[in-house]
C-alpha atoms as a PDB file:
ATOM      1  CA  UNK A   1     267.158 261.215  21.580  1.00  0.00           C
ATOM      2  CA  UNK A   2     268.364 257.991  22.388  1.00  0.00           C
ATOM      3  CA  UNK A   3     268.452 255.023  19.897  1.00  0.00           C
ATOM      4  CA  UNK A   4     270.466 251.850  19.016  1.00  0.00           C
ATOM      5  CA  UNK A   5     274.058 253.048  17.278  1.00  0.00           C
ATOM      6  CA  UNK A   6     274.142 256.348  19.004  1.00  0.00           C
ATOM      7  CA  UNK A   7     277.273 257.930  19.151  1.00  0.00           C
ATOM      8  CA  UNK A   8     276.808 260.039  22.578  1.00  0.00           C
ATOM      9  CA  UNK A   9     278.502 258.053  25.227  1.00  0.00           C
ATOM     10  CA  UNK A  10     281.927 258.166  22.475  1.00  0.00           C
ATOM     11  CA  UNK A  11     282.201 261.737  23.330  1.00  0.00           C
ATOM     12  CA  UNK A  12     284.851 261.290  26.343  1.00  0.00           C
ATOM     13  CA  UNK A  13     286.800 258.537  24.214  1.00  0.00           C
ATOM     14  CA  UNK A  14     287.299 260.517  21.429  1.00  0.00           C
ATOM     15  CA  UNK A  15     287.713 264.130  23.416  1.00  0.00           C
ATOM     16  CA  UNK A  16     290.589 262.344  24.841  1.00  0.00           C
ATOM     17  CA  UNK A  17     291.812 260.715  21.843  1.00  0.00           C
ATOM     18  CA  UNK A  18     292.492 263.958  20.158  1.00  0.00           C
ATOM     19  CA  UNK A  19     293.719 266.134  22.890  1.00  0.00           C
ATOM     20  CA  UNK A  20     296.132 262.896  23.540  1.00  0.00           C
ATOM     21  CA  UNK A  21     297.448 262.868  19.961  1.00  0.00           C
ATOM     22  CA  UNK A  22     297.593 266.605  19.864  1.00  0.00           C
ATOM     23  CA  UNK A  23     295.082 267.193  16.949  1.00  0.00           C
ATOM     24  CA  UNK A  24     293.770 270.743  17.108  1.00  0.00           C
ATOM     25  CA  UNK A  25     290.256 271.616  15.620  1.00  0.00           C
ATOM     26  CA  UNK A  26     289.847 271.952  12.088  1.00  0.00           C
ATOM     27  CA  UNK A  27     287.682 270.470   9.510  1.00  0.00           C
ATOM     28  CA  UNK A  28     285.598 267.109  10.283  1.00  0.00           C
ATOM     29  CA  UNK A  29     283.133 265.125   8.415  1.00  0.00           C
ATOM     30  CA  UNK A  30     280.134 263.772  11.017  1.00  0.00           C
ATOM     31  CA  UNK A  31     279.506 260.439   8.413  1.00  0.00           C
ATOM     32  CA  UNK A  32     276.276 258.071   9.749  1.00  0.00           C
ATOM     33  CA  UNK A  33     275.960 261.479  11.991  1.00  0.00           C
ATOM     34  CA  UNK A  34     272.292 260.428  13.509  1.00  0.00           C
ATOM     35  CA  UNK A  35     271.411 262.633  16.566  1.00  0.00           C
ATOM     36  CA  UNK A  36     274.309 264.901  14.718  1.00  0.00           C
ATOM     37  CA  UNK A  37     276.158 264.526  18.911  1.00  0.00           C
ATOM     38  CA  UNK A  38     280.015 264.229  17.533  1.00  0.00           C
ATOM     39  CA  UNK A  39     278.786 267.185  15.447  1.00  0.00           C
ATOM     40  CA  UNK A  40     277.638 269.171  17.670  1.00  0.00           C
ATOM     41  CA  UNK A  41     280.317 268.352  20.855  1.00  0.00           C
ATOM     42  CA  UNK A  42     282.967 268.799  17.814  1.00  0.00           C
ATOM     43  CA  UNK A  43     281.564 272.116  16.812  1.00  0.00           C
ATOM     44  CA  UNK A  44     281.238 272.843  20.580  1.00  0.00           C
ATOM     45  CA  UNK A  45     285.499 272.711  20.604  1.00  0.00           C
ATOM     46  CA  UNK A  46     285.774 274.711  18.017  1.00  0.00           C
ATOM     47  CA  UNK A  47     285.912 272.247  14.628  1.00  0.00           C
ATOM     48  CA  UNK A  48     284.086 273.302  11.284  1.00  0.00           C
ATOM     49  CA  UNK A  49     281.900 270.292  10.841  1.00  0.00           C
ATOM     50  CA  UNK A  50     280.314 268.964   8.004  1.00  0.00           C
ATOM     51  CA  UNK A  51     277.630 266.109   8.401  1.00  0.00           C
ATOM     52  CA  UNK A  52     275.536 263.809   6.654  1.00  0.00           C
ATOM     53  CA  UNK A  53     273.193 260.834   7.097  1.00  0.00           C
ATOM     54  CA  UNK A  54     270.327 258.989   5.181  1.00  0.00           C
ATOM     55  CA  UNK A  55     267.658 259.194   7.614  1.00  0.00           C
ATOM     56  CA  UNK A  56     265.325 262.686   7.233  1.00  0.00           C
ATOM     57  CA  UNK A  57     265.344 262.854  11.185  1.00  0.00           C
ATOM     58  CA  UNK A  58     269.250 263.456  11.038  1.00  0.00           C
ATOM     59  CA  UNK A  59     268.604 265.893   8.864  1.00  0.00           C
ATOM     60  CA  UNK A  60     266.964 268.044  10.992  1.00  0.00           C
ATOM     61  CA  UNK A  61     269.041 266.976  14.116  1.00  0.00           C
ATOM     62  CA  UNK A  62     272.283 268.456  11.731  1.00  0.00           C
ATOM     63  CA  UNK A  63     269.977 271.571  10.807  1.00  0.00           C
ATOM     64  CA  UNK A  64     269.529 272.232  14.411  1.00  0.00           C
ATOM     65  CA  UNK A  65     272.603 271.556  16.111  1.00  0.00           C
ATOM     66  CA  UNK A  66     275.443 271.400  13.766  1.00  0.00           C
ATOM     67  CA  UNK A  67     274.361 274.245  11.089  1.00  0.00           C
ATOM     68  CA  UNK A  68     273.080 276.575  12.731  1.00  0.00           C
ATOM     69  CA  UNK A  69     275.227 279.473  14.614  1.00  0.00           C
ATOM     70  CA  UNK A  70     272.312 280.710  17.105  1.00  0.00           C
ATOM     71  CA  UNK A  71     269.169 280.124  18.190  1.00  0.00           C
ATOM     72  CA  UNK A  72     266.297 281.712  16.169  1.00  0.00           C
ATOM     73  CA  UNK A  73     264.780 284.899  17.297  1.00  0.00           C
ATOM     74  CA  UNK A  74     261.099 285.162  17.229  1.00  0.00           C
ATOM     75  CA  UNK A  75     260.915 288.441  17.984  1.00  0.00           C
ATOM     76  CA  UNK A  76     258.467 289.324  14.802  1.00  0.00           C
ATOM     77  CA  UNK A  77     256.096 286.713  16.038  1.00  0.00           C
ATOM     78  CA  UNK A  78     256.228 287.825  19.875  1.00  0.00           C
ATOM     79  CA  UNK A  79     255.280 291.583  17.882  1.00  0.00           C
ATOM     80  CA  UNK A  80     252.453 290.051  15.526  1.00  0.00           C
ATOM     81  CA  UNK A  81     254.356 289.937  12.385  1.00  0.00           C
ATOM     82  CA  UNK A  82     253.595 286.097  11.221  1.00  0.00           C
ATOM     83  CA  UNK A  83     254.488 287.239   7.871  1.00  0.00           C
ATOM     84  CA  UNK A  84     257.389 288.943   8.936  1.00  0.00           C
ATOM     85  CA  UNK A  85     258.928 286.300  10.974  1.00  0.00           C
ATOM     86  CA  UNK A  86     257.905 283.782   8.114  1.00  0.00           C
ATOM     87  CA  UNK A  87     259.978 285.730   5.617  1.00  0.00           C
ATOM     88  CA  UNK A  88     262.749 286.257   7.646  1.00  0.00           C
ATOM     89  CA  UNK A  89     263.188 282.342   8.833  1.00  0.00           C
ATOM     90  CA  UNK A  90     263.421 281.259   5.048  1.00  0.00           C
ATOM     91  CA  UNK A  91     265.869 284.035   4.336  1.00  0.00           C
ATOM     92  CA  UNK A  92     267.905 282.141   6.979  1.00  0.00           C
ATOM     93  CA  UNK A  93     267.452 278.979   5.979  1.00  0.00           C
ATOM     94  CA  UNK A  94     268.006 279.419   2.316  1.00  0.00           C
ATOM     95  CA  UNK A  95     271.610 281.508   3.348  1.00  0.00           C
ATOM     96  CA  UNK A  96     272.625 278.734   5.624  1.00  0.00           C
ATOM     97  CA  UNK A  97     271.411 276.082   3.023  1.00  0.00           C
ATOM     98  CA  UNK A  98     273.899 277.878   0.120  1.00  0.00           C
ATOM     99  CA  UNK A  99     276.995 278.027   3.062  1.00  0.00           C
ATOM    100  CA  UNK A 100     276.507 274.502   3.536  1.00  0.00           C
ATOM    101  CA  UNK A 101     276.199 273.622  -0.337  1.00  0.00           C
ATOM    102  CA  UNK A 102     279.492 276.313  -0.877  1.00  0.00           C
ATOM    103  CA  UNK A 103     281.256 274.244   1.895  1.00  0.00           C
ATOM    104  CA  UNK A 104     280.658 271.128   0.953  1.00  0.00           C
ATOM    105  CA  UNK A 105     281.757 272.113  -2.868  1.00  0.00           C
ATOM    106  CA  UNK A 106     284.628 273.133  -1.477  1.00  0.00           C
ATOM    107  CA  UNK A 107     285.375 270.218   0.011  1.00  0.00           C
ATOM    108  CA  UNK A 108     284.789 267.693  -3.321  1.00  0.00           C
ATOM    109  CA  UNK A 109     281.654 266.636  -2.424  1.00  0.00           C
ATOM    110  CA  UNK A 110     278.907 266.471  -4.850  1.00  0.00           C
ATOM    111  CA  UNK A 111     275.847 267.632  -3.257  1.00  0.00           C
ATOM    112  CA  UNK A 112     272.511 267.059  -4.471  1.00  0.00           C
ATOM    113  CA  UNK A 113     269.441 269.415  -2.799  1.00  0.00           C
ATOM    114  CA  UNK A 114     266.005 269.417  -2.751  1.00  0.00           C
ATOM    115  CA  UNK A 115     262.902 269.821  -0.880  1.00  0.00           C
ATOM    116  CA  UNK A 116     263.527 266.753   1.601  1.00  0.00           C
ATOM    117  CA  UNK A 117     266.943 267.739   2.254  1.00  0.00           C
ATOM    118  CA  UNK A 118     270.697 267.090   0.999  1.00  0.00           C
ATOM    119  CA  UNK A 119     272.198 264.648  -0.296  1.00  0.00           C
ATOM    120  CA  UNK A 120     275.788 263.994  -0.382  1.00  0.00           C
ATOM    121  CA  UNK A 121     277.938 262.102  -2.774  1.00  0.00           C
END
């Protein structure tokens, strides 16, 4: 998704920035993170990322790409089980929601959640 502010052609600057002041992947904070793409391409290299943005689209642009580890399986639905596959998706949201919120308190943020989404202080 392409849009006014977005972050994507940075990439290569800051790629190079780090490798040429030798910082090695740890923890980052994606702030204003939009289409979540520093996220992601710093998740990609191997940093733990934490992200956060106003807008509800971002939201699920950080759900996608930056929290999640793998792409869903919809094997139950492929087999007929709608109720299966149901369950099982919000079991994996709700344990990915509570590493996220664990994270985050880790980190000092105050984190308020709710039905729209996070919000981070």
């Amino acid at each position: 998704m392409r849009y006014i502010g977005n972050k994507t052609r940075l990439l290569p600057f800051l790629e190079r920035t780090l490798r040429r002041l030798g910082i090695e992947p740890g923890s980052a904070h994606d702030a204003f993170a939009g289409t979540a793409s520093v996220g992601r391409a710093l998740k990609a290299a191997g940093w733990r990322v934490a992200s956060s943005d106003i807008m509800t689209y971002s939201y699920v642009f950080q759900r996608a790409y930056v929290v999640a580890q793998r792409s869903p399986s919809f094997a139950a639905l492929r087999a007929g089980d709608a109720d299966g596959a149901r369950d099982a998706t919000a079991a994996h949201i709700m344990a990915g929601r509570e590493r996220l919120l664990r994270h985050l308190d880790e980190v000092g943020f105050w984190v308020e959640a709710d039905q729209a989404g996070l919000e981070v202080h």
